[in-house]
N, C-alpha and C. Protein backbone atom coordinates (compact mmCIF):
# COMPACT_ATOMS: atom_id res chain seq x y z
N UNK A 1 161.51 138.19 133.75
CA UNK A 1 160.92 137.86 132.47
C UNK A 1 159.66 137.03 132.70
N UNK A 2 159.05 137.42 132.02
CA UNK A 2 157.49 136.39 132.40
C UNK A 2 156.68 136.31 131.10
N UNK A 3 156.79 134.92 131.17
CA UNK A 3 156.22 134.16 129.81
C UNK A 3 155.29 133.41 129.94
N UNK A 4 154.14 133.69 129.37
CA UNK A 4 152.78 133.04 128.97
C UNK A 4 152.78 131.59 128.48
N UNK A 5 151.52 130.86 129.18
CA UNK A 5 151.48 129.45 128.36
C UNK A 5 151.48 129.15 126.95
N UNK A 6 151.10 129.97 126.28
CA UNK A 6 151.17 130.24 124.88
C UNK A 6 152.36 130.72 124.04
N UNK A 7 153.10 131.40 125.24
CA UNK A 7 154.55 132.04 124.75
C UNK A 7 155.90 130.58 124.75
N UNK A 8 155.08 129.62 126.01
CA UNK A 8 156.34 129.28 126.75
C UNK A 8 156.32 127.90 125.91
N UNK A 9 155.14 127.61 125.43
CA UNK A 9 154.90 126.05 124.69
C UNK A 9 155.95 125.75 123.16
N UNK A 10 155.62 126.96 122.58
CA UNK A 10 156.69 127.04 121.18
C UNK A 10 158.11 127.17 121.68
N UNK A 11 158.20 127.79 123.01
CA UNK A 11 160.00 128.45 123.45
C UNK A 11 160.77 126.87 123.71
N UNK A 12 159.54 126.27 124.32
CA UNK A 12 160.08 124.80 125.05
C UNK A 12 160.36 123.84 123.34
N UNK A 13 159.22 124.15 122.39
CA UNK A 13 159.50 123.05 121.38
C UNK A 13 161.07 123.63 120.85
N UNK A 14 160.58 124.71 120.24
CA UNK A 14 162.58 125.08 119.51
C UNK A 14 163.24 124.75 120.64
N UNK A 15 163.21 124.74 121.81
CA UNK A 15 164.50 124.20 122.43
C UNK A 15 165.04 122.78 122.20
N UNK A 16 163.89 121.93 122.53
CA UNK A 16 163.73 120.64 122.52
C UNK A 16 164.25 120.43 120.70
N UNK A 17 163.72 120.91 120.14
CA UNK A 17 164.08 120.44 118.61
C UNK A 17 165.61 120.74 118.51
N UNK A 18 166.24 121.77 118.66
CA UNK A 18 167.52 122.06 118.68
C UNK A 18 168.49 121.08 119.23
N UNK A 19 168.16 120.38 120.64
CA UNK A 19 168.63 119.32 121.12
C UNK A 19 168.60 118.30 121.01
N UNK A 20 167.58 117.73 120.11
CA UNK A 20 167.49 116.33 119.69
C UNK A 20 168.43 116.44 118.12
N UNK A 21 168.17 117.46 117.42
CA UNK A 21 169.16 117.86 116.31
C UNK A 21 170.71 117.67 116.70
N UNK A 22 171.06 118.37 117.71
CA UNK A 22 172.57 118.25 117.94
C UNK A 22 172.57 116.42 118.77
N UNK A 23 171.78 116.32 119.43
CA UNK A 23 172.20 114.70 120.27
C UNK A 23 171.03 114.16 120.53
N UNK A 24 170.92 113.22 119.01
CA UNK A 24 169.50 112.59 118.80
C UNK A 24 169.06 111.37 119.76
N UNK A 25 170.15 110.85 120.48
CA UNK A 25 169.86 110.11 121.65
C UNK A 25 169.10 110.46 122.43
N UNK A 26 168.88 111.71 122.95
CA UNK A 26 168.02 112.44 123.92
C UNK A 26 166.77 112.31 123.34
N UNK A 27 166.07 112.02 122.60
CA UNK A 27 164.95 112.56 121.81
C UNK A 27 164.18 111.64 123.15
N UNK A 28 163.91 110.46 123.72
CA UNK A 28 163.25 110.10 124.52
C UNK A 28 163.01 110.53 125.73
N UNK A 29 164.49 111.45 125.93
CA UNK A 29 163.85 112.15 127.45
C UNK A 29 163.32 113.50 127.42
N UNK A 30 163.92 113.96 125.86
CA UNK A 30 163.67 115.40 125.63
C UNK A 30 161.72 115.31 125.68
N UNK A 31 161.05 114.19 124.73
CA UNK A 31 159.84 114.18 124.81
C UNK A 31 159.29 113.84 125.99
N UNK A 32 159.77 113.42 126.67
CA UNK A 32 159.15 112.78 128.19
C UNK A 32 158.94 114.37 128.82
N UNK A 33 160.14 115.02 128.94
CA UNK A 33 159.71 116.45 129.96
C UNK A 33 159.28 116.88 128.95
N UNK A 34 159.29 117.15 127.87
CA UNK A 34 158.13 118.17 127.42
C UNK A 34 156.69 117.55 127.58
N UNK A 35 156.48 116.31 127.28
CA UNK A 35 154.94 116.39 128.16
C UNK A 35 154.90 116.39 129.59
N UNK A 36 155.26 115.98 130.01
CA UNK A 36 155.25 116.75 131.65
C UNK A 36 155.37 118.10 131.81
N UNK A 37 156.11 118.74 131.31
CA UNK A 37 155.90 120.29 131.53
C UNK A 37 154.43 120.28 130.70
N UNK A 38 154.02 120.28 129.34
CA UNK A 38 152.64 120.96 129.23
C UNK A 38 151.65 120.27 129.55
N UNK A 39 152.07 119.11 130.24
CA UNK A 39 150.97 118.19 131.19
C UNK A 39 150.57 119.01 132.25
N UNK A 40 151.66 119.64 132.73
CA UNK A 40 152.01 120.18 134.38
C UNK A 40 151.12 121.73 134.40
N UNK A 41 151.30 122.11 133.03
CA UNK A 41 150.91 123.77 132.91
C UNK A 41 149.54 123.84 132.23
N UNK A 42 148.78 122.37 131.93
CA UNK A 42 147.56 122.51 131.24
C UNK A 42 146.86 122.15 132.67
N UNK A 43 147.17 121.48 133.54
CA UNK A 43 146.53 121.54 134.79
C UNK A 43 146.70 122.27 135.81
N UNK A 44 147.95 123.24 135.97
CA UNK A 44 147.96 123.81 136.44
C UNK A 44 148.50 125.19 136.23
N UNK A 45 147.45 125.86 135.52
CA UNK A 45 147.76 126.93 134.34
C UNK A 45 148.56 128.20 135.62
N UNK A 46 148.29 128.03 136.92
CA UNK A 46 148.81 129.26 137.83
C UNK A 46 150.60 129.28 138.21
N UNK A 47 150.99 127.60 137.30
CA UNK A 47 152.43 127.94 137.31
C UNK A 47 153.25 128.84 136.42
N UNK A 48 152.37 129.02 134.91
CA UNK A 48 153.42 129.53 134.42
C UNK A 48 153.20 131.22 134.23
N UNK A 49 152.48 131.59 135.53
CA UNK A 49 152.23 132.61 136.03
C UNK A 49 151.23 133.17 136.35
């Protein structure tokens, strides 16, 4: 399966939203890796393919 930076940015938010919904405690780490991942893929656009 191979998903685009543009595909993969919305896939990562509904995930992240779904999980802070069910266990709102997470919401600080859930936001931490999501900017690191589109930190990670705006500089280095050849990871997410």
């Amino acid at each position: 399966m191979h998903l685009s930076q543009p595909a993969l940015t919305p896939l990562i938010s509904l995930i992240a939203g779904v999980l802070i919904l069910i266990m709102p405690r997470l919401l600080n780490y859930i936001v931490a890796l999501y900017l690191i991942i589109v930190g990670l893929l705006g500089l280095f656009p050849h990871l997410a393919g």
